[in-house]
PDB file of N, CA and C in Angstrom:
ATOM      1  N   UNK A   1     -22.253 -42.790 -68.316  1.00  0.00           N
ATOM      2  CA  UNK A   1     -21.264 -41.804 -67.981  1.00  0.00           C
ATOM      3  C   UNK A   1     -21.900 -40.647 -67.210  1.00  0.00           C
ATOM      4  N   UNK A   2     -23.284 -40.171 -67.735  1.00  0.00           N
ATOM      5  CA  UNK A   2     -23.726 -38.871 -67.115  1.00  0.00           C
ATOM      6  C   UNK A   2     -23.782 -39.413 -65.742  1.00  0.00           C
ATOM      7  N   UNK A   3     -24.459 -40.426 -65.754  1.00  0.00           N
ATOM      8  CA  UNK A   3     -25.201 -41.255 -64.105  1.00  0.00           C
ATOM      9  C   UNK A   3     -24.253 -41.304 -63.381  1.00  0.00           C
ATOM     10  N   UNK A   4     -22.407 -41.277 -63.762  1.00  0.00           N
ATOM     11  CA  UNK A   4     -21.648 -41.370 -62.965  1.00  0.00           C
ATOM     12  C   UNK A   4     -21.456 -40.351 -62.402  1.00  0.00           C
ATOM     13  N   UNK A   5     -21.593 -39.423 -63.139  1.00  0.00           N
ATOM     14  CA  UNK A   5     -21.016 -37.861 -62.782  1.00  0.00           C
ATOM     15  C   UNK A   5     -22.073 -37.202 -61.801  1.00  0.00           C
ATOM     16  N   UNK A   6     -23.313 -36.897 -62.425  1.00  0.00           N
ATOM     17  CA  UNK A   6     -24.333 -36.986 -61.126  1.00  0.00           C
ATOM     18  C   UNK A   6     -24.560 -37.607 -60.026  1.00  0.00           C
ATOM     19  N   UNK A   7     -23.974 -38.907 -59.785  1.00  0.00           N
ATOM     20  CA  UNK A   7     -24.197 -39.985 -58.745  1.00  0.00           C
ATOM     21  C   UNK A   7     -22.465 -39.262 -57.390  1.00  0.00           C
ATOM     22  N   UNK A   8     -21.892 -38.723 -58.370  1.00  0.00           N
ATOM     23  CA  UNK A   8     -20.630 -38.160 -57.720  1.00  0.00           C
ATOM     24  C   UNK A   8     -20.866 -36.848 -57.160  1.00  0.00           C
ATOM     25  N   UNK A   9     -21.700 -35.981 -58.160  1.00  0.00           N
ATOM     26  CA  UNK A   9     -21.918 -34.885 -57.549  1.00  0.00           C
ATOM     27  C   UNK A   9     -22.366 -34.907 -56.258  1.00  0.00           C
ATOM     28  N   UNK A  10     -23.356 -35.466 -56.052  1.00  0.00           N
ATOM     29  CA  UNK A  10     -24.535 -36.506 -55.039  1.00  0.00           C
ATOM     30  C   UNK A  10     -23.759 -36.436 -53.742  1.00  0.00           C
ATOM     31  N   UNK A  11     -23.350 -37.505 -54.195  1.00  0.00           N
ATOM     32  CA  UNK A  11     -22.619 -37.836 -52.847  1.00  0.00           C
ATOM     33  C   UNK A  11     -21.887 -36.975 -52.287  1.00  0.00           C
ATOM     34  N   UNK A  12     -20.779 -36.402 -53.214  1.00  0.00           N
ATOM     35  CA  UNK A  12     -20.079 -34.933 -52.820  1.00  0.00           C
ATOM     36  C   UNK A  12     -20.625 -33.572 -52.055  1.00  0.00           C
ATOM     37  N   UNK A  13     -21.899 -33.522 -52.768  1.00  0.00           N
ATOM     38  CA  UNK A  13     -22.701 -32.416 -51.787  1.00  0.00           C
ATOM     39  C   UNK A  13     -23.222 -33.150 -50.608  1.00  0.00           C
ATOM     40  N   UNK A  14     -23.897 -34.537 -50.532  1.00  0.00           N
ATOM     41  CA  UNK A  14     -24.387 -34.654 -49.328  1.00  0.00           C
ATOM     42  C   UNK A  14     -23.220 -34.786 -48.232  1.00  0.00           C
ATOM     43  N   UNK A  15     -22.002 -34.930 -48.554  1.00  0.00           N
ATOM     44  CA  UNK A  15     -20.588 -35.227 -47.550  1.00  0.00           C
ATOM     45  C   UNK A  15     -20.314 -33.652 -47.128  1.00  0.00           C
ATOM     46  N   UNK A  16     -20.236 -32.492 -47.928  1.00  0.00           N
ATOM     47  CA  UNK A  16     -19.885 -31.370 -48.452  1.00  0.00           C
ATOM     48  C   UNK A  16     -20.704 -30.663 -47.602  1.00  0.00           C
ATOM     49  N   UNK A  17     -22.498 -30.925 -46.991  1.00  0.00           N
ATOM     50  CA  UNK A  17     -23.344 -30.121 -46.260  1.00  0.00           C
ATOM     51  C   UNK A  17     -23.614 -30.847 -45.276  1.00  0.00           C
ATOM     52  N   UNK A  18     -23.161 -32.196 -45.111  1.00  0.00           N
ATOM     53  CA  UNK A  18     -24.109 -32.933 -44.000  1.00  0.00           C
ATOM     54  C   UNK A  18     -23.051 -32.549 -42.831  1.00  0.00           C
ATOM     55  N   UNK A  19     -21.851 -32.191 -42.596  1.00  0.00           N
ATOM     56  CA  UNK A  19     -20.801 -31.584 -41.808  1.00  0.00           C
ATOM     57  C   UNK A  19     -21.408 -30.044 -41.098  1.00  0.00           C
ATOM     58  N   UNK A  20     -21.797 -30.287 -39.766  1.00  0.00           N
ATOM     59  CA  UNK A  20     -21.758 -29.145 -38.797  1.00  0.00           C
ATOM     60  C   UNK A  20     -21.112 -28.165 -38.652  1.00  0.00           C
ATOM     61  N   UNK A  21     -21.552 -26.990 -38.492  1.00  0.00           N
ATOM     62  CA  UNK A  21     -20.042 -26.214 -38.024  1.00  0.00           C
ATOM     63  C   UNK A  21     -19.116 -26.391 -37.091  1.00  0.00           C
ATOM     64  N   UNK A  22     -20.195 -27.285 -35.498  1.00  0.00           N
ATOM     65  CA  UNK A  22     -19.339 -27.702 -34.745  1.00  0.00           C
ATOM     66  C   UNK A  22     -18.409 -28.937 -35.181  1.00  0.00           C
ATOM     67  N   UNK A  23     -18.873 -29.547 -35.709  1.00  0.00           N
ATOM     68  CA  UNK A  23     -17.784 -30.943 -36.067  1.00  0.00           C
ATOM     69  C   UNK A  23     -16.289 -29.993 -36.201  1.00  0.00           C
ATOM     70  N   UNK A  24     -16.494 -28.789 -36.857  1.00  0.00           N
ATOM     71  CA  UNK A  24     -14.812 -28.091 -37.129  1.00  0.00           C
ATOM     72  C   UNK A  24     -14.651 -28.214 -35.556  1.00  0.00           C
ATOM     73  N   UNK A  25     -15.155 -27.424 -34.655  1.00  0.00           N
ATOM     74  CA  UNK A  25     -14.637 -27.156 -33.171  1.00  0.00           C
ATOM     75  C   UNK A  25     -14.348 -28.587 -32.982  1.00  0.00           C
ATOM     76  N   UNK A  26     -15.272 -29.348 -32.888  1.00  0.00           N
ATOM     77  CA  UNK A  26     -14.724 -30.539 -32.210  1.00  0.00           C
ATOM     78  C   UNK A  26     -13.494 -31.613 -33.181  1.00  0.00           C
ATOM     79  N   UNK A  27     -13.100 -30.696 -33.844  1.00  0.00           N
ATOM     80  CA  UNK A  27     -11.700 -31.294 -34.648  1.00  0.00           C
ATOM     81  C   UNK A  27     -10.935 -30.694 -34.189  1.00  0.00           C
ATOM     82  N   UNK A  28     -10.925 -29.822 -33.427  1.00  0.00           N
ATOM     83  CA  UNK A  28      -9.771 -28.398 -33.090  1.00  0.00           C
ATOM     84  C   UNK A  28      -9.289 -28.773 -31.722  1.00  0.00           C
ATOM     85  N   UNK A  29      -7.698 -28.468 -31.783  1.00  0.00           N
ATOM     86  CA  UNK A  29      -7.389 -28.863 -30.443  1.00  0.00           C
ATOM     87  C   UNK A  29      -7.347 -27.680 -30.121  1.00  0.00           C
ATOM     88  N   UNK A  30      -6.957 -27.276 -28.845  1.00  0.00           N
ATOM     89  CA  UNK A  30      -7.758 -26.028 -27.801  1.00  0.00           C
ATOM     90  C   UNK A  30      -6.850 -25.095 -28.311  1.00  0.00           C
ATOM     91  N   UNK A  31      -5.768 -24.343 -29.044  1.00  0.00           N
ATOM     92  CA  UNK A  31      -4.874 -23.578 -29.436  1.00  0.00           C
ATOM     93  C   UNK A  31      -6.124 -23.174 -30.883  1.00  0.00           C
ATOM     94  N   UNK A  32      -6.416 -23.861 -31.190  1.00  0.00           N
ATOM     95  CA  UNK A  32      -6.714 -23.904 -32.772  1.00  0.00           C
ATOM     96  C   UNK A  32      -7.844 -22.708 -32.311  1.00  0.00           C
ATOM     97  N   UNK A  33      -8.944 -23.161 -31.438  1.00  0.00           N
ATOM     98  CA  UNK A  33      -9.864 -23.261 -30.583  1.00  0.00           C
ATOM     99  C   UNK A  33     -10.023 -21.134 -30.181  1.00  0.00           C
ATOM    100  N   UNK A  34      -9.119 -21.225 -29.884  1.00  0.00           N
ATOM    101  CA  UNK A  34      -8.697 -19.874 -29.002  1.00  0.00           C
ATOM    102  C   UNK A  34      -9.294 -18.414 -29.958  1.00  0.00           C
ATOM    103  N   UNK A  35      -9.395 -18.293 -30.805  1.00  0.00           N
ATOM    104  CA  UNK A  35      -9.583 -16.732 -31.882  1.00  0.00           C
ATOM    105  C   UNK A  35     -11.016 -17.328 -32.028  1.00  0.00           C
ATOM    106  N   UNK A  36     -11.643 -18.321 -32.002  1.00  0.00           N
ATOM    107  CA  UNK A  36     -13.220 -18.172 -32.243  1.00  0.00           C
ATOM    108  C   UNK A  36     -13.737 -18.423 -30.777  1.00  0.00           C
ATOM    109  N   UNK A  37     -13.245 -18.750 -29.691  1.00  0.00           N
ATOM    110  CA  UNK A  37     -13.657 -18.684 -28.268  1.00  0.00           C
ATOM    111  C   UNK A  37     -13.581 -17.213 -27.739  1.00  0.00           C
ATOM    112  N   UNK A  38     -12.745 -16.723 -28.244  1.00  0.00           N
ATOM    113  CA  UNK A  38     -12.412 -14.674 -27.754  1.00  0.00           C
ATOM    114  C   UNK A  38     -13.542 -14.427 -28.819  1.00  0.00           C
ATOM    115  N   UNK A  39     -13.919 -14.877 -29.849  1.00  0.00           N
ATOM    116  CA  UNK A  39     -14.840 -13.967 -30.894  1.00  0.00           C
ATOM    117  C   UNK A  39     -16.197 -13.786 -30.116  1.00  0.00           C
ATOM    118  N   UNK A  40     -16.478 -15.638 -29.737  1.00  0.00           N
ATOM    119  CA  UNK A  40     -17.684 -15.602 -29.260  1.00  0.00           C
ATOM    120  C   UNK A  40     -17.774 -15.249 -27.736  1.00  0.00           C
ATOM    121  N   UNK A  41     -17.196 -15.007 -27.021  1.00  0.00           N
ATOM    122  CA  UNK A  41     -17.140 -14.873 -25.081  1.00  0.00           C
ATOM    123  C   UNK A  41     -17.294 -12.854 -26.131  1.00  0.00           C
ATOM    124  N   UNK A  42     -16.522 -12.574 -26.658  1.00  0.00           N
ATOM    125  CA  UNK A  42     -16.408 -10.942 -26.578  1.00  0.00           C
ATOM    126  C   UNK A  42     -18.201 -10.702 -27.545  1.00  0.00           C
ATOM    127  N   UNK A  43     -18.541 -11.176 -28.495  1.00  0.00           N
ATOM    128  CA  UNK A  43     -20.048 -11.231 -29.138  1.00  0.00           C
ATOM    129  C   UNK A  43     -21.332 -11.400 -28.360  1.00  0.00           C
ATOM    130  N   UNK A  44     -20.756 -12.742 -27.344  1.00  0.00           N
ATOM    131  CA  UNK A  44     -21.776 -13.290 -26.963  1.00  0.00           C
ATOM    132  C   UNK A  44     -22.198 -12.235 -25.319  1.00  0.00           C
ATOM    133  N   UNK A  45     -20.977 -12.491 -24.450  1.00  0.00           N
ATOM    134  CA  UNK A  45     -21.403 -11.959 -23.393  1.00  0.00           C
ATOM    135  C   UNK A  45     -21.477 -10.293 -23.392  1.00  0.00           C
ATOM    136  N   UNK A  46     -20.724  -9.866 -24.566  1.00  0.00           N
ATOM    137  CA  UNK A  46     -21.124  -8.098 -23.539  1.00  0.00           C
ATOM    138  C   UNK A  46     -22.979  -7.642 -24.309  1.00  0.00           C
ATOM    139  N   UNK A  47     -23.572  -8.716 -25.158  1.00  0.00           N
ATOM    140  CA  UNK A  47     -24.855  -8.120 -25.002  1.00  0.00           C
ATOM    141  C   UNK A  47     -25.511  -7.788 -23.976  1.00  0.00           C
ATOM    142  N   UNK A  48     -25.684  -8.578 -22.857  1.00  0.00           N
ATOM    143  CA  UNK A  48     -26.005  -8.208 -21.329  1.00  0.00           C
ATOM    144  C   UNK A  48     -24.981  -7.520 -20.276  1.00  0.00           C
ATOM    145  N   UNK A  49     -23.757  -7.432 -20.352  1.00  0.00           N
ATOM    146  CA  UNK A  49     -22.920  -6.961 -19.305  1.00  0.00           C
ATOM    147  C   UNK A  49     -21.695  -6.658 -20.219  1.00  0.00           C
ATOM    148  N   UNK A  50     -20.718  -5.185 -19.367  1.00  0.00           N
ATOM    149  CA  UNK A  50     -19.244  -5.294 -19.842  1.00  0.00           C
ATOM    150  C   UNK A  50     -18.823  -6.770 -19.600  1.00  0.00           C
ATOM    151  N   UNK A  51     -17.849  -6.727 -20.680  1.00  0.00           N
ATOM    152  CA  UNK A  51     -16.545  -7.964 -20.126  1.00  0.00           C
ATOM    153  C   UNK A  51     -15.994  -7.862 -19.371  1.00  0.00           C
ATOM    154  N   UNK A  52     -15.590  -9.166 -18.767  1.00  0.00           N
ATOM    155  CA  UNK A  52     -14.830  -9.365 -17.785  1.00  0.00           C
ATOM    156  C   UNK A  52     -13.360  -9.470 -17.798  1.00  0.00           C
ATOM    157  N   UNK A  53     -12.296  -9.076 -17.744  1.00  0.00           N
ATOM    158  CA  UNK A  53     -11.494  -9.613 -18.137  1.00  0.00           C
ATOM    159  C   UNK A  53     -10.824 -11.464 -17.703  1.00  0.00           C
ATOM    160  N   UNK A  54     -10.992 -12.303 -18.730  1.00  0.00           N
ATOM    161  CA  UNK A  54     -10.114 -13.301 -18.228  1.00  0.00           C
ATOM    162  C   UNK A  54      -9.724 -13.650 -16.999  1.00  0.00           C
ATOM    163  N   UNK A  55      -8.460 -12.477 -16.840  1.00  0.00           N
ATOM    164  CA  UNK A  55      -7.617 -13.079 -15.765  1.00  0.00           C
ATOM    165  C   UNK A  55      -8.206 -12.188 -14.353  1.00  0.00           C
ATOM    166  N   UNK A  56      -9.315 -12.278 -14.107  1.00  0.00           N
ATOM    167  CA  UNK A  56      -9.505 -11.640 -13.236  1.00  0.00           C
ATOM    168  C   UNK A  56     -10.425 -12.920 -12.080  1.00  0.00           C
ATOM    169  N   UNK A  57     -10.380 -13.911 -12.659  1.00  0.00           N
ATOM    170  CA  UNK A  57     -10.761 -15.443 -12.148  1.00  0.00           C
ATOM    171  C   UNK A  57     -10.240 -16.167 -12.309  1.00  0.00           C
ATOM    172  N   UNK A  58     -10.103 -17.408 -11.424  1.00  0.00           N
ATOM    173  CA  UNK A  58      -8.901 -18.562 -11.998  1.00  0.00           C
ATOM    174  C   UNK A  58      -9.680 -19.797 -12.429  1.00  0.00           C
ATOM    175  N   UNK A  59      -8.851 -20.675 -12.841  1.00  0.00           N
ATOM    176  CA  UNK A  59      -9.661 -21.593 -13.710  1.00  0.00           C
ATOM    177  C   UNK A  59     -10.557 -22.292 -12.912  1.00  0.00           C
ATOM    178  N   UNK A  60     -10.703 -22.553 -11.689  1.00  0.00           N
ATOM    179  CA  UNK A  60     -11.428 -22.895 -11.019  1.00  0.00           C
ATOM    180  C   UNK A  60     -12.745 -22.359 -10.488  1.00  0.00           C
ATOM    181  N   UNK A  61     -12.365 -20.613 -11.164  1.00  0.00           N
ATOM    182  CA  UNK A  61     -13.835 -20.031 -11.067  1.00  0.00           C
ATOM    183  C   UNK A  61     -14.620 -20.021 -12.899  1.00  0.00           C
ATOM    184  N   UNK A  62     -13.899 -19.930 -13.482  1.00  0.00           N
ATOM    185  CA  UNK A  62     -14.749 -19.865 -14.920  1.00  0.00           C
ATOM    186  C   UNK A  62     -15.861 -20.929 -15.166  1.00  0.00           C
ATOM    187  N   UNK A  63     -15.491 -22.304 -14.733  1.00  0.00           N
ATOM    188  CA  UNK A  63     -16.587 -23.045 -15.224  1.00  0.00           C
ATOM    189  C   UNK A  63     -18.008 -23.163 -14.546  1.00  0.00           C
ATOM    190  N   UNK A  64     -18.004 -22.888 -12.989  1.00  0.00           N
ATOM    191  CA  UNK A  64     -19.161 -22.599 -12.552  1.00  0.00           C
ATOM    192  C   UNK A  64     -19.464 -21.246 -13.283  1.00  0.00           C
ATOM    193  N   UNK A  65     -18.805 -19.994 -13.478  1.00  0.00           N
ATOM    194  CA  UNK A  65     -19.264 -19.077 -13.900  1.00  0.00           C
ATOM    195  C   UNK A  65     -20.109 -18.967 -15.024  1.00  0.00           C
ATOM    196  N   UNK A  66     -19.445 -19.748 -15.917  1.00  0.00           N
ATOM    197  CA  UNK A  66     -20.105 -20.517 -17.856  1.00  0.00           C
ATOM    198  C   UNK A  66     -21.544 -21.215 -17.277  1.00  0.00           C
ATOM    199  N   UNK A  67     -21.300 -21.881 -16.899  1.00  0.00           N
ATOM    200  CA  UNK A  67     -22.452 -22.943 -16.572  1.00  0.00           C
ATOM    201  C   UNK A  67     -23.823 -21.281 -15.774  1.00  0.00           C
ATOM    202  N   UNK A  68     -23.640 -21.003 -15.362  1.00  0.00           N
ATOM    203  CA  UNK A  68     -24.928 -19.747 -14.951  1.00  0.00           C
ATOM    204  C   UNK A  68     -24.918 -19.266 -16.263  1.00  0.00           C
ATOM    205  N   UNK A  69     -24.095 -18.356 -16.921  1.00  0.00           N
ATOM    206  CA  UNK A  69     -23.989 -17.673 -17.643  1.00  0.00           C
ATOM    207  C   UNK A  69     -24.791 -18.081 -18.992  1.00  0.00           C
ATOM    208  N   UNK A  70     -24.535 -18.963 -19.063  1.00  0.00           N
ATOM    209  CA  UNK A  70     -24.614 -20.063 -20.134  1.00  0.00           C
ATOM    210  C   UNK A  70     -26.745 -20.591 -20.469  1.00  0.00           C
ATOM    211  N   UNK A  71     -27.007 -20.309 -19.085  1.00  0.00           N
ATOM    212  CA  UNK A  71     -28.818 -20.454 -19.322  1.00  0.00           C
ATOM    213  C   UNK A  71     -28.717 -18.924 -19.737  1.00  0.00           C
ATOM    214  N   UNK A  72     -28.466 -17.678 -19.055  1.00  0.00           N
ATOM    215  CA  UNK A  72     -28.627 -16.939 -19.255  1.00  0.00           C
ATOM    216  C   UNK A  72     -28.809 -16.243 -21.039  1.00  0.00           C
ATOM    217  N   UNK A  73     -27.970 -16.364 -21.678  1.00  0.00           N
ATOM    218  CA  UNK A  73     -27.159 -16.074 -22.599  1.00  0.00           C
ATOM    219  C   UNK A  73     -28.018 -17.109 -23.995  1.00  0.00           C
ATOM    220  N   UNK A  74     -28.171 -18.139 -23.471  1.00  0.00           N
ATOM    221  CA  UNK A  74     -28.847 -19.236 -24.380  1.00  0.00           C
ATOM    222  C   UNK A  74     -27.637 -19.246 -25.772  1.00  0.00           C
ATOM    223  N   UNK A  75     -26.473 -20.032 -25.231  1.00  0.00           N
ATOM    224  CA  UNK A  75     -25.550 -20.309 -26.220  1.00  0.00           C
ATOM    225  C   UNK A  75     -25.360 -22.013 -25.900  1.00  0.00           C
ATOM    226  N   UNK A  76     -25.183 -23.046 -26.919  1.00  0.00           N
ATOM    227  CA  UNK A  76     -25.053 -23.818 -26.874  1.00  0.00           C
ATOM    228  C   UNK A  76     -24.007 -24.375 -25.845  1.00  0.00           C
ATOM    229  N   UNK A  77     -24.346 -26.039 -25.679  1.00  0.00           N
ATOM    230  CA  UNK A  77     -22.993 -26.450 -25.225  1.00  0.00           C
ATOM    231  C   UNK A  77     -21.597 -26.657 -25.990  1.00  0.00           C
ATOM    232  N   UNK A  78     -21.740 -26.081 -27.354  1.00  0.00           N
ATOM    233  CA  UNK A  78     -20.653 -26.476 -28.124  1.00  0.00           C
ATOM    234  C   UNK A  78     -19.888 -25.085 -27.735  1.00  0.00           C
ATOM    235  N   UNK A  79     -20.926 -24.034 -27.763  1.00  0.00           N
ATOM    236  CA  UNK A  79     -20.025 -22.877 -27.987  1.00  0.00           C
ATOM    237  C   UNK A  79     -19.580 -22.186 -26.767  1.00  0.00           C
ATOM    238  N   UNK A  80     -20.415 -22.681 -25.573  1.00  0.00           N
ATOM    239  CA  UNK A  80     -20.103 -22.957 -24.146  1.00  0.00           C
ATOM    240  C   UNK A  80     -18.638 -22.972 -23.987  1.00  0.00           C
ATOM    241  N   UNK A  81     -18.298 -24.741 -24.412  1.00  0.00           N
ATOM    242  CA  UNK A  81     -17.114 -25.496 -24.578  1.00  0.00           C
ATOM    243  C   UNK A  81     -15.744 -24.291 -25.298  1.00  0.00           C
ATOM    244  N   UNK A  82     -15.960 -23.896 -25.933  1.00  0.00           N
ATOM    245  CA  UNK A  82     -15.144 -22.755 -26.547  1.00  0.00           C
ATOM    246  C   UNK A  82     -14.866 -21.265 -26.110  1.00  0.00           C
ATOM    247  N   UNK A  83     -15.969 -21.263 -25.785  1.00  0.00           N
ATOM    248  CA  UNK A  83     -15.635 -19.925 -24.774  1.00  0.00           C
ATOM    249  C   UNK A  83     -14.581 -19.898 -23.803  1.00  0.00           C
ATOM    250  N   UNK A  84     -15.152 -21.341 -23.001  1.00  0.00           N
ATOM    251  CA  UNK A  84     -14.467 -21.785 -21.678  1.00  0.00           C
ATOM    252  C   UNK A  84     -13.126 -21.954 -21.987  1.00  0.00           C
ATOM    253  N   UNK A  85     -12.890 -22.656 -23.372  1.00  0.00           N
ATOM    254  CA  UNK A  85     -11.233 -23.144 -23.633  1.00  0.00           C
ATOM    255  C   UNK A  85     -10.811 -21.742 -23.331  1.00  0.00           C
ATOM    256  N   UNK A  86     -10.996 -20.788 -24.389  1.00  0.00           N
ATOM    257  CA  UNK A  86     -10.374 -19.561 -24.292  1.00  0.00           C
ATOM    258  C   UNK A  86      -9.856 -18.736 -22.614  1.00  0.00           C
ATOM    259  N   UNK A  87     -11.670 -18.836 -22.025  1.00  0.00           N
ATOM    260  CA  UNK A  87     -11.110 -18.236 -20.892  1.00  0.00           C
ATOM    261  C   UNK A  87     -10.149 -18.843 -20.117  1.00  0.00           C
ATOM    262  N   UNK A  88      -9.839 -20.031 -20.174  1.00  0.00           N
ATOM    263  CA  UNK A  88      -9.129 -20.919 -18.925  1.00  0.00           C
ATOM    264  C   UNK A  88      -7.791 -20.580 -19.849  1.00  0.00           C
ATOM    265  N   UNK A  89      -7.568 -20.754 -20.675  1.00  0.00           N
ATOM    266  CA  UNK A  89      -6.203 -20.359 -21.428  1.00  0.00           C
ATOM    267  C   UNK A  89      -5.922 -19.222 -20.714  1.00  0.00           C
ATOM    268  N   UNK A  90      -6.854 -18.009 -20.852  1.00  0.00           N
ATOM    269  CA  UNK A  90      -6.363 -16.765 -20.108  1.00  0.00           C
ATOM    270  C   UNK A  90      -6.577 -16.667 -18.909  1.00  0.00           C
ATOM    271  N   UNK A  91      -7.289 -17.550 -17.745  1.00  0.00           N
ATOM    272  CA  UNK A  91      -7.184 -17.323 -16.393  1.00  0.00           C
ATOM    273  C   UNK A  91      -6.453 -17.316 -15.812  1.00  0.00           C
ATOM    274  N   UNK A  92      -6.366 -16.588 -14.755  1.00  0.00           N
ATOM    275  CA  UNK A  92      -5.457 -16.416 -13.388  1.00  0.00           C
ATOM    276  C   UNK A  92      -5.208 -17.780 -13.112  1.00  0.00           C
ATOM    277  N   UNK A  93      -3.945 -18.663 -12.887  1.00  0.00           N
ATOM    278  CA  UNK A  93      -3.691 -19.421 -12.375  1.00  0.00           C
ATOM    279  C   UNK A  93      -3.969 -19.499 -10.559  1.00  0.00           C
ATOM    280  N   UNK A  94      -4.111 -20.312 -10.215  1.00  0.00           N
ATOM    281  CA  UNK A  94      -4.497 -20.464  -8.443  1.00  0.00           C
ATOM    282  C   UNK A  94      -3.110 -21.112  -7.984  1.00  0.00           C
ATOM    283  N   UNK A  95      -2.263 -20.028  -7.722  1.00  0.00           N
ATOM    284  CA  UNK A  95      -1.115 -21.173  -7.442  1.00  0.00           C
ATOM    285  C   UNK A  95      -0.810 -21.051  -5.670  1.00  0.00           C
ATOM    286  N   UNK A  96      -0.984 -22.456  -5.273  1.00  0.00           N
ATOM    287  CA  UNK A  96      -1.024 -22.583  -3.572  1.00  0.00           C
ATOM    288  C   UNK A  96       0.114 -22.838  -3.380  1.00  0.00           C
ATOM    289  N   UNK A  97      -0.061 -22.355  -2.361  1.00  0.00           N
ATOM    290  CA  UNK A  97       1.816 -22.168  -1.393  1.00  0.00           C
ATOM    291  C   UNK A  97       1.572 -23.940  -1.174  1.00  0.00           C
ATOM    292  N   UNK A  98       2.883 -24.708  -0.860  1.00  0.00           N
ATOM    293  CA  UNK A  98       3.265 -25.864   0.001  1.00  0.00           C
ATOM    294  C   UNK A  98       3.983 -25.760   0.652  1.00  0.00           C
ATOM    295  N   UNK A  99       3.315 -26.137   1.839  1.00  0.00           N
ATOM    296  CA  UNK A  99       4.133 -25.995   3.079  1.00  0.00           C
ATOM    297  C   UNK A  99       4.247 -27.258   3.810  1.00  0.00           C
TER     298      UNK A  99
END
């Protein structure tokens, strides 16, 4: 009986710690995503520079922007990935005329 209960504990903690913090992000669809991408873009980047605001680039400029930023800064690619959701949520759309 004890051997069961210990053999449960066991397993329970190794399931319980062997889980990443990113495994949560990468369970999160990009809404979920959004209040820890503003935590970390507002934590991470104004140690070296004011913020930028968001919408002051369109989504087509943020990801080259991340990608420089990103050696700079020495933040993972997970938390990269999250930042970016956030900003592109809030970027300036690029919307082209058709003519």
């Amino acid at each position: 009986m004890y051997l069961l209960i210990i053999a449960s504990i066991l397993f329970c903690g190794t399931t319980m710690f062997s889980a990443t913090p990113n495994d949560s992000i990468k369970s999160q669809t990009p809404v979920e995503v959004l209040p820890s991408g503003k935590t970390l873009y507002e934590n991470s980047c104004v140690r070296c520079h004011k913020l930028k605001e968001p919408g002051n680039y369109t989504q087509e400029q943020w990801p080259g922007i991340m990608d420089k930023m990103q050696k700079r800064s020495r933040i993972t690619d997970e938390e990269k990935a999250t930042i970016l959701t956030y900003l592109l949520s809030e970027a300036k759309k690029d919307v082209k005329t058709i003519e």
